[in-house]
C-alpha atoms as a PDB file:
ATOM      1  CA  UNK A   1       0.000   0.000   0.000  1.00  0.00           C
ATOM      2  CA  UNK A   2       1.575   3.039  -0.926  1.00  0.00           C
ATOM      3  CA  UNK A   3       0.829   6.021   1.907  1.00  0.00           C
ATOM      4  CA  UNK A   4       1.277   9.617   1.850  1.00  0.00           C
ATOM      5  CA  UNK A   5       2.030  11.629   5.071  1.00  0.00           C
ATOM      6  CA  UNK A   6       0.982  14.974   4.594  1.00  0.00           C
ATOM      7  CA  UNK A   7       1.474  17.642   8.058  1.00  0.00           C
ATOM      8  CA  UNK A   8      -1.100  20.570   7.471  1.00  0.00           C
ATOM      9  CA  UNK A   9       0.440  23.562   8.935  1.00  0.00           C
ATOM     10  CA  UNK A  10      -1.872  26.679   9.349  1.00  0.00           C
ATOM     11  CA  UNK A  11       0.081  30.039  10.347  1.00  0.00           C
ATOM     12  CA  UNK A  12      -2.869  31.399  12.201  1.00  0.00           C
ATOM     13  CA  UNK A  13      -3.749  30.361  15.633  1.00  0.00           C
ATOM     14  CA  UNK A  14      -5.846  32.479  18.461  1.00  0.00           C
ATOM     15  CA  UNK A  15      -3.928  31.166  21.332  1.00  0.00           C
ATOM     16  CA  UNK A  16      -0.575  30.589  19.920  1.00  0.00           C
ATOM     17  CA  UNK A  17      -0.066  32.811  16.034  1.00  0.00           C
ATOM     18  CA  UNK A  18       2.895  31.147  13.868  1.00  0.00           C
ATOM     19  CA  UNK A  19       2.842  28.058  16.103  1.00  0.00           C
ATOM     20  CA  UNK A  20       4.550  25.915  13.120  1.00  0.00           C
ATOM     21  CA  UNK A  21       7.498  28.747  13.289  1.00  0.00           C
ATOM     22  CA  UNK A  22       8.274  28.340  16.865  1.00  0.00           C
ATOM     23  CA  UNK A  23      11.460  27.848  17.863  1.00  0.00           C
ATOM     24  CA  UNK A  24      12.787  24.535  19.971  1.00  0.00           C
ATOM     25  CA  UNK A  25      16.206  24.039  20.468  1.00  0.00           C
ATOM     26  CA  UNK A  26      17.320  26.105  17.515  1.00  0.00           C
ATOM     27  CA  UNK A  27      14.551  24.381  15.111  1.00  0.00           C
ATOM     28  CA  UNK A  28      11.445  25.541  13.435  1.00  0.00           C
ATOM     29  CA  UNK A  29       8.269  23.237  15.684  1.00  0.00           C
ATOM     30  CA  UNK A  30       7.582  21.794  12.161  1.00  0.00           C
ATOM     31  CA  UNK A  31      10.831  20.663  11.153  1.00  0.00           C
ATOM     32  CA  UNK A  32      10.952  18.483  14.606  1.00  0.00           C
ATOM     33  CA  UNK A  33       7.495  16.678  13.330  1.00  0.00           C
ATOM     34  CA  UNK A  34       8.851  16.435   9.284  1.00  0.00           C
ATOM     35  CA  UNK A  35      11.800  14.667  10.865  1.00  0.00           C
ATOM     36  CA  UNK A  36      10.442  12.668  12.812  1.00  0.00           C
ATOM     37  CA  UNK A  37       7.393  11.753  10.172  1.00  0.00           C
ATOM     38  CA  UNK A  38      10.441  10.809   7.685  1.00  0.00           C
ATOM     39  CA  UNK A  39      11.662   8.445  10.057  1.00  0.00           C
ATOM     40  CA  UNK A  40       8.077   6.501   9.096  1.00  0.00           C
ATOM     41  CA  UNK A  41       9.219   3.551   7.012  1.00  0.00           C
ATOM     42  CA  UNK A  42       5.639   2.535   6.214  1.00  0.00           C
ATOM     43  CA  UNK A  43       5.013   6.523   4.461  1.00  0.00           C
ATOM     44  CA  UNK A  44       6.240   6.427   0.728  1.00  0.00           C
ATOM     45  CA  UNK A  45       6.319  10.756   1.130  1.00  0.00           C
ATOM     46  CA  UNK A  46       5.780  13.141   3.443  1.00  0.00           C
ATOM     47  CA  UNK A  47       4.870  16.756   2.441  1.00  0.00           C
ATOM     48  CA  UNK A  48       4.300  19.741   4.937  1.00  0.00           C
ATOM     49  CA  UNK A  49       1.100  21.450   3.540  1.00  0.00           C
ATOM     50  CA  UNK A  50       0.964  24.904   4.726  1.00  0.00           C
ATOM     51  CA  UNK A  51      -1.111  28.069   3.801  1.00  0.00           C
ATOM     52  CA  UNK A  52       1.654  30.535   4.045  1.00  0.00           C
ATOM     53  CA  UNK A  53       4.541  31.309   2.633  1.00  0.00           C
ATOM     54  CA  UNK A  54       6.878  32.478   5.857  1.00  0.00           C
ATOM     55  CA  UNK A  55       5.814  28.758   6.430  1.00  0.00           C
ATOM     56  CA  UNK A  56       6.446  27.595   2.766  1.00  0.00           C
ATOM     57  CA  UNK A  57      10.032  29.702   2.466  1.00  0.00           C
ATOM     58  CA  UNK A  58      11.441  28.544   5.838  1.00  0.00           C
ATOM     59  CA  UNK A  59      10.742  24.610   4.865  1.00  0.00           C
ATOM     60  CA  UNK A  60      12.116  25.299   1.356  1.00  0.00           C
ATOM     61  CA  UNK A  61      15.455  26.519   2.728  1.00  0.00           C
ATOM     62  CA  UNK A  62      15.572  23.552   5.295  1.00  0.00           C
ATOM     63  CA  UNK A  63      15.405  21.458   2.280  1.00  0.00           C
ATOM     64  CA  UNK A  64      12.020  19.987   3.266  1.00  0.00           C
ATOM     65  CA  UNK A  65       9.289  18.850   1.077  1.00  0.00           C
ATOM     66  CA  UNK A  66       6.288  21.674   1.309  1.00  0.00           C
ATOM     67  CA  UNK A  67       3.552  22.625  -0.866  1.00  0.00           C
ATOM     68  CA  UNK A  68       1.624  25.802  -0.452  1.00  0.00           C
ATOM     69  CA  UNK A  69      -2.334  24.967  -0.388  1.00  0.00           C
ATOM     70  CA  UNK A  70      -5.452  27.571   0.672  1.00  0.00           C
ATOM     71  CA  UNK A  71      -6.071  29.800   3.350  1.00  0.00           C
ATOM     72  CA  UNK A  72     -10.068  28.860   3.271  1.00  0.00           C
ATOM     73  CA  UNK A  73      -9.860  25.630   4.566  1.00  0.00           C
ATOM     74  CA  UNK A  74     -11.504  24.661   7.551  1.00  0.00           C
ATOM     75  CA  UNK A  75      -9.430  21.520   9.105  1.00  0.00           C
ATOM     76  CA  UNK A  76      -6.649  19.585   8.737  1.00  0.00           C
ATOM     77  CA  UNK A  77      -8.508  17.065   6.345  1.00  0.00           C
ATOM     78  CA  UNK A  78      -9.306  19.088   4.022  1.00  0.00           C
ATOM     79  CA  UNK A  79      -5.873  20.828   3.468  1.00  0.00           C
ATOM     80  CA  UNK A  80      -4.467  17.105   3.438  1.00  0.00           C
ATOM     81  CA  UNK A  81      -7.092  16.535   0.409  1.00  0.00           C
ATOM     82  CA  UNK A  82      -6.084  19.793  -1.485  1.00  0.00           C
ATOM     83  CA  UNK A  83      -1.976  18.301  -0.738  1.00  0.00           C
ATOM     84  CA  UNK A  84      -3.019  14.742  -2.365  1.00  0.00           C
ATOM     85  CA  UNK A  85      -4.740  16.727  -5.296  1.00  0.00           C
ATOM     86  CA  UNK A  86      -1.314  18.166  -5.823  1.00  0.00           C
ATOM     87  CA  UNK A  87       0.640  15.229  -6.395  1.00  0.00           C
ATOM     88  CA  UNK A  88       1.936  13.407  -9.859  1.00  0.00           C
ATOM     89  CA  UNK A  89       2.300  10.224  -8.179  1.00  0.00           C
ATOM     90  CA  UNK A  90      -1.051   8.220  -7.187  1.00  0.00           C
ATOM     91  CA  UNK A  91      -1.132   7.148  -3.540  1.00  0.00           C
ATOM     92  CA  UNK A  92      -3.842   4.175  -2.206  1.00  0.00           C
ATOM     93  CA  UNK A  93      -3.839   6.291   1.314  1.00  0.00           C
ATOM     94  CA  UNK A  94      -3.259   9.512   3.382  1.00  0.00           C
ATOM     95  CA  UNK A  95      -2.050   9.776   7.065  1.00  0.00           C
ATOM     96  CA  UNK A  96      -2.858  13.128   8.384  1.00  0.00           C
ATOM     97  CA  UNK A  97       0.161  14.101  11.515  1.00  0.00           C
ATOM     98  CA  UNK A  98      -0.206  16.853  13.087  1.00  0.00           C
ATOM     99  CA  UNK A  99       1.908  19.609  13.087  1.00  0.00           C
ATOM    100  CA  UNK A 100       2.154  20.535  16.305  1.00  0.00           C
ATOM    101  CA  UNK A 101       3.277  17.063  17.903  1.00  0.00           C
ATOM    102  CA  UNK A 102       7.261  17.715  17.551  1.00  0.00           C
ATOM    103  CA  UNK A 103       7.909  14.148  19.254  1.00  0.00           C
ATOM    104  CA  UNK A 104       5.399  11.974  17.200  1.00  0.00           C
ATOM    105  CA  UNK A 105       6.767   8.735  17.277  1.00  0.00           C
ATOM    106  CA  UNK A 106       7.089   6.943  13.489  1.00  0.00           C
ATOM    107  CA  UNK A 107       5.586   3.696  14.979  1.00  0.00           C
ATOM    108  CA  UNK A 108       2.319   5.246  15.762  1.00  0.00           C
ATOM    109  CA  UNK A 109       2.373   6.332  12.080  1.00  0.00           C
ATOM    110  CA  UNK A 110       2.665   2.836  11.123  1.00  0.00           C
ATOM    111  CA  UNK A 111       0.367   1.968  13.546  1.00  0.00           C
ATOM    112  CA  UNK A 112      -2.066   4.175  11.293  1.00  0.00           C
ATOM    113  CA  UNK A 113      -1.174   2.683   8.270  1.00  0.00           C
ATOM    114  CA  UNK A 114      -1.213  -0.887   9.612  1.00  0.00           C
ATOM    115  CA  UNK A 115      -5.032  -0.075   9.711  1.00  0.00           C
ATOM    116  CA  UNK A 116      -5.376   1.100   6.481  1.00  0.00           C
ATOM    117  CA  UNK A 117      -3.263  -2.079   4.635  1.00  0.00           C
ATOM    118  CA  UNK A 118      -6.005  -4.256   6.881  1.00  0.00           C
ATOM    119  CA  UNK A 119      -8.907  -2.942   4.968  1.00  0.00           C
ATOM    120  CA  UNK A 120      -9.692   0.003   7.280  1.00  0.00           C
ATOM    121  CA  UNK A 121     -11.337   3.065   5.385  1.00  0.00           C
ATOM    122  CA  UNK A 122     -10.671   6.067   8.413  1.00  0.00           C
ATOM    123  CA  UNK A 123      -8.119   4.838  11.164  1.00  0.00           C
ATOM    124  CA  UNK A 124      -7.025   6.928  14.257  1.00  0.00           C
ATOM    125  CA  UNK A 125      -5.387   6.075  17.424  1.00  0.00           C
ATOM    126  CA  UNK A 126      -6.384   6.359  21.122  1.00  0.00           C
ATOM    127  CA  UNK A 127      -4.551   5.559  24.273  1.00  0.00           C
ATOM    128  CA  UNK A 128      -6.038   4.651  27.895  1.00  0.00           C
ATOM    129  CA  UNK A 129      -6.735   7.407  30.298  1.00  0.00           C
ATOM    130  CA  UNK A 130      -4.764   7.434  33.523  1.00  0.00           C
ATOM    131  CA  UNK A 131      -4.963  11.002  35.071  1.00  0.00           C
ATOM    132  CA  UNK A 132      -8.154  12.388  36.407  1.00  0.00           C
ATOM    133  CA  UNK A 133      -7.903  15.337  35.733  1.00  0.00           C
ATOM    134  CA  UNK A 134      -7.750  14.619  32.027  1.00  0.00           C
ATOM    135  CA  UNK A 135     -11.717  13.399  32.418  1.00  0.00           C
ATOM    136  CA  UNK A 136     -13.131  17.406  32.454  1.00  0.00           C
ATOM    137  CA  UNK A 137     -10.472  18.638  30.340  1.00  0.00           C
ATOM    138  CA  UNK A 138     -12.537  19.662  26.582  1.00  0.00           C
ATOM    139  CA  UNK A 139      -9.300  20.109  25.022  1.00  0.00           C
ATOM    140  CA  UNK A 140      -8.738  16.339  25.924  1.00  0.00           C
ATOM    141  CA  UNK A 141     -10.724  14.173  23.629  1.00  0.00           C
ATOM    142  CA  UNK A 142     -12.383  11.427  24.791  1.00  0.00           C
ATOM    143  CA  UNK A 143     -13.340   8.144  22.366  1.00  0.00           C
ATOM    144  CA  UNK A 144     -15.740   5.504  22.751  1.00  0.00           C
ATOM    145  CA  UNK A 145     -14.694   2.152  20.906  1.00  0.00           C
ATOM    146  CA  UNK A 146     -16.839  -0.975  19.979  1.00  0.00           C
ATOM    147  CA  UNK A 147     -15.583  -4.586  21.199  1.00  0.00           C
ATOM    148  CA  UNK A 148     -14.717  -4.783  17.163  1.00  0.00           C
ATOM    149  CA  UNK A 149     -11.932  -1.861  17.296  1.00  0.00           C
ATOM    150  CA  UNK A 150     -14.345   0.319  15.343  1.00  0.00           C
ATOM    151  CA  UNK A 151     -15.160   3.751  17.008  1.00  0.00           C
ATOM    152  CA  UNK A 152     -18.507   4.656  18.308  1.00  0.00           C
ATOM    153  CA  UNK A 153     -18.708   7.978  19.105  1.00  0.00           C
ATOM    154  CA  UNK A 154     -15.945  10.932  20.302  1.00  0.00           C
ATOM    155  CA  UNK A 155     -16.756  13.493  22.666  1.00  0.00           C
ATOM    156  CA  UNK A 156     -14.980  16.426  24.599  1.00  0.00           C
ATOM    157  CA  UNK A 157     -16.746  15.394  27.449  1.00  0.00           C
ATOM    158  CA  UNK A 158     -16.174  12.448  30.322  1.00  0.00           C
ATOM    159  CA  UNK A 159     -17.791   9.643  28.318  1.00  0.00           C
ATOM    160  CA  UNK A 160     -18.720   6.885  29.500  1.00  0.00           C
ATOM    161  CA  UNK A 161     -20.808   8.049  32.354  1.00  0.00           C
ATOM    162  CA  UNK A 162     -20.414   6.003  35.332  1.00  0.00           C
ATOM    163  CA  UNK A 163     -23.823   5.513  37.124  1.00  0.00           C
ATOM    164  CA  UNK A 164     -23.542   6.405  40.911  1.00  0.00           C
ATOM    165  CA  UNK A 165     -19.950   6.352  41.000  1.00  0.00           C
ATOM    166  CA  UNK A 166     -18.359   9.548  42.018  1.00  0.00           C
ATOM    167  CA  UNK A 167     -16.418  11.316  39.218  1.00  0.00           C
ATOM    168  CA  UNK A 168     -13.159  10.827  40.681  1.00  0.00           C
ATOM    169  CA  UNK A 169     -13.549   7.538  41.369  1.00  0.00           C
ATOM    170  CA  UNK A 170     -14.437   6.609  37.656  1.00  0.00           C
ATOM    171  CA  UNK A 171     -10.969   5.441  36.413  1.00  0.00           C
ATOM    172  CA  UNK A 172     -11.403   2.552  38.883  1.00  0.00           C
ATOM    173  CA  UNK A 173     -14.430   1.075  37.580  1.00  0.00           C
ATOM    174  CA  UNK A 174     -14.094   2.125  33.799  1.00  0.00           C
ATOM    175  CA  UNK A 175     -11.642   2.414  31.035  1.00  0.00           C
ATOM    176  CA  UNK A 176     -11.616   6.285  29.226  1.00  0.00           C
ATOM    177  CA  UNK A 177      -9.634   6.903  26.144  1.00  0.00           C
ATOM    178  CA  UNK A 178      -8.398   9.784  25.000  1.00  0.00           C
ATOM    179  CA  UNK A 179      -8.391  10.276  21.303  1.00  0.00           C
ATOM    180  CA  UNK A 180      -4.540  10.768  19.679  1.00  0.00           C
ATOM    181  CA  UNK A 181      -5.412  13.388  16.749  1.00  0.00           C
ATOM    182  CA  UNK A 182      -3.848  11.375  14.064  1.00  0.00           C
ATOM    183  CA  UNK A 183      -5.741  10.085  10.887  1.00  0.00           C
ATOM    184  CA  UNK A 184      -5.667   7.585   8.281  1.00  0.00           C
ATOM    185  CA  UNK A 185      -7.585   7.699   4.895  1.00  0.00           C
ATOM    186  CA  UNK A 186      -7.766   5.766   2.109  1.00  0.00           C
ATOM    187  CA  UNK A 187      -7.240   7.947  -0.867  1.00  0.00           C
ATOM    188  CA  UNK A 188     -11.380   7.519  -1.947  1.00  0.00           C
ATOM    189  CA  UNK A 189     -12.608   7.997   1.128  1.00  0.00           C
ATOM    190  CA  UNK A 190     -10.545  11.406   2.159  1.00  0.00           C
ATOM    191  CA  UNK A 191     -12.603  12.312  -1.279  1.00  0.00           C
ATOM    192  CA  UNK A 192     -15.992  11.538  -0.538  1.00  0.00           C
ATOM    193  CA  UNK A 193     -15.575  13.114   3.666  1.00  0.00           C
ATOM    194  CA  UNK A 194     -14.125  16.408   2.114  1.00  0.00           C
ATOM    195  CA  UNK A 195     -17.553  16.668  -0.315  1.00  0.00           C
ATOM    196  CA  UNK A 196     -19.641  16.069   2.748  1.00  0.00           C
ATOM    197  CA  UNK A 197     -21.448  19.046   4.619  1.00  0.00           C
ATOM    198  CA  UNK A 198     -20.678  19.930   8.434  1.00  0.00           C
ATOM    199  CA  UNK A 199     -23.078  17.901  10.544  1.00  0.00           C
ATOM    200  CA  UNK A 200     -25.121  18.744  13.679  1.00  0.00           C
ATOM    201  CA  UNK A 201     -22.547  16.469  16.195  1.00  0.00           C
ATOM    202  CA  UNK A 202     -19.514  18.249  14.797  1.00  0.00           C
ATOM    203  CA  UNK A 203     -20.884  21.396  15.399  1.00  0.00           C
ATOM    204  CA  UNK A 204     -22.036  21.012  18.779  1.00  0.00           C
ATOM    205  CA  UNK A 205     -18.569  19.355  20.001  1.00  0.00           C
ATOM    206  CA  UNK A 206     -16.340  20.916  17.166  1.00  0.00           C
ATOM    207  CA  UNK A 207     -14.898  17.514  16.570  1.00  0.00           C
ATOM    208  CA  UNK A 208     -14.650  17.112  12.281  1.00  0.00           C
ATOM    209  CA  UNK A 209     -14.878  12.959  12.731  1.00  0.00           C
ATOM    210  CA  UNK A 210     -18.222  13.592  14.314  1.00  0.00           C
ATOM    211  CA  UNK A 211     -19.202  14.349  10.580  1.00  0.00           C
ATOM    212  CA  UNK A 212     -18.014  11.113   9.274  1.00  0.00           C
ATOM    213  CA  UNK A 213     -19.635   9.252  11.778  1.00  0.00           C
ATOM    214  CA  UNK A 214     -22.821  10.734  11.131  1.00  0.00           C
ATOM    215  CA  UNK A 215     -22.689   9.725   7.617  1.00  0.00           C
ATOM    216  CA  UNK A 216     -22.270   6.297   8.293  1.00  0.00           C
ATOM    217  CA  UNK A 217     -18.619   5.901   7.749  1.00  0.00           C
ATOM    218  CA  UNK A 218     -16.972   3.380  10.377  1.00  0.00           C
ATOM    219  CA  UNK A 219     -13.401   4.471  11.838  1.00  0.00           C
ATOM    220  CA  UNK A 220     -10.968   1.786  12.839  1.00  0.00           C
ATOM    221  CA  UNK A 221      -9.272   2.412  16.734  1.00  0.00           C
ATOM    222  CA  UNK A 222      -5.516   0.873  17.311  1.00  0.00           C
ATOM    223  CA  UNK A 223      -4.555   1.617  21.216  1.00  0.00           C
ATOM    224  CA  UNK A 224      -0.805   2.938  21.676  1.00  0.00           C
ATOM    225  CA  UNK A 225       0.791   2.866  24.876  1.00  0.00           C
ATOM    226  CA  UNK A 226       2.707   5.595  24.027  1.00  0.00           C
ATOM    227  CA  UNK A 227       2.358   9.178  24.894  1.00  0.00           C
ATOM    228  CA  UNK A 228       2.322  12.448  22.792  1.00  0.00           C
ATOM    229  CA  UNK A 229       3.295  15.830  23.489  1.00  0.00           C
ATOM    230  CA  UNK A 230       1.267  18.250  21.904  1.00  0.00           C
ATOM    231  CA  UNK A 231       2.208  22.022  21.629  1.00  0.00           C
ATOM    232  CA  UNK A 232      -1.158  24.405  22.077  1.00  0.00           C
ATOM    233  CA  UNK A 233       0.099  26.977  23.737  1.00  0.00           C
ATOM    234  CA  UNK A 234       3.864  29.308  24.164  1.00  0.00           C
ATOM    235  CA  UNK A 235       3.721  27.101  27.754  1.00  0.00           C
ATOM    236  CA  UNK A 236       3.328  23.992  26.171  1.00  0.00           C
ATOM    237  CA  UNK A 237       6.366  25.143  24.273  1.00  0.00           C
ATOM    238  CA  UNK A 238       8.138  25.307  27.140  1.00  0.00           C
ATOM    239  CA  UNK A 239       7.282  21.847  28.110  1.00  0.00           C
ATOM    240  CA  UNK A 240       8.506  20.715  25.045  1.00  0.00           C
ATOM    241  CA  UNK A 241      11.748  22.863  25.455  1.00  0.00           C
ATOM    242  CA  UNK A 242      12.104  21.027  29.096  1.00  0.00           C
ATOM    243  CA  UNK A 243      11.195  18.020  28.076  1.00  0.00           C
ATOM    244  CA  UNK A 244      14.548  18.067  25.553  1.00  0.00           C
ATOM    245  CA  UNK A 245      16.534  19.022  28.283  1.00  0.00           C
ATOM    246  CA  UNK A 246      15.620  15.925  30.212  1.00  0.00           C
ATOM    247  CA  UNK A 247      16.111  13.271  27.128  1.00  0.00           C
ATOM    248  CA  UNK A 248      19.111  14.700  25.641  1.00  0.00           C
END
């Protein structure tokens, strides 16, 4: 199966503006995640798609593979779409990485793509819950998964509720997963999603694979044990920056 990692990287942000550009440890944020999604050995290519050209110019120069694609589009998916459109070479599937995940690890990708090669259509990760606190955090997806590995429903809120259990005793008597914001798409499929119109669930939790799930496509769940770091905000940065210290 030949796979195509695309990282959409969007210049504007309301909490953290030029995020991509950021500096760690004397490298552009993005660079950290193209290096690390080149590492991938299941990913034939691996293209930075970015709406900007301070974005487009600084990749160019780092000798990176970028393509520029439109400032109108609404989520990650779609730029990744737009990126696939662009290429001369036809690829069987697209892994969407995010951009602002510097420490992405390339099995995870493969883990993605391992779901794809099985006969998945949409694939995405999740990992177990172990911190409380990560329960009421929105910005801390939660996913719901069938006994068959197929998703049921994601929500920014504590789901499943646990009948007449106190909240912070749920981790004892259930198992929460939080969703790990990497996709998988086979080439078709990214096609027909893109055409499709927001839907009511999306809007109300601003979650884009509410859509798909609405219209009746089925997204395959792999569990990882490993952790991400994802950069939101300039103090996430500095979690990142600290988090170097410690592993270097």
């Amino acid at each position: 199966m030949k796979v195509l990692g695309v990282i959409p990287a969007r210049y504007a942000s309301t909490r953290f503006p030029a995020k991509p550009l950021a500096d760690l440890a004397g490298k552009a944020m993005i660079e950290w995640v193209y290096g690390q999604a080149k590492k991938c050995t299941g990913l034939a290519r691996v293209v930075v798609a970015t709406d900007h050209e301070k974005i487009f110019d600084h990749l160019q120069n780092a000798g990176a593979d970028v393509c520029m694609t439109g400032q109108h589009h609404l989520s990650g998916t779609d730029r990744c779409f737009e990126a696939l459109q662009q290429q001369h070479e036809k690829y069987d599937g697209v892994v969407n990485i995010q951009g602002d995940e510097p420490f992405i690890d390339p099995a995870q990708i493969n883990l993605v793509i391992e779901l794809l090669a099985s006969g998945a259509a949409l694939a995405t990760l999740v990992k177990k819950i172990e911190k409380h606190e990560h329960l009421n955090n929105p910005n801390v997806v939660k996913a719901v998964v069938a006994a068959n590995g197929y998703a049921l429903y994601f929500s920014r809120s504590p789901v499943p509720h646990v009948r007449m259990k106190e909240m912070g005793e749920w981790l004892r008597y259930q198992v929460f997963f939080k969703h790990i914001g990497m996709y998988g798409y086979r080439a078709e499929v990214l096609a027909e999603i893109t055409a499709l119109a927001p839907s009511p669930l999306e809007t109300s939790e601003s979650l884009e694979q509410l859509r798909w799930l609405e219209n009746g496509y089925r997204i395959k769940v792999a569990e990882t044990q490993l952790e991400t770091l994802g950069i939101d905000t300039p103090e996430d940065l500095e979690a990142a920056r600290m988090h170097l210290v410690k592993n270097t």
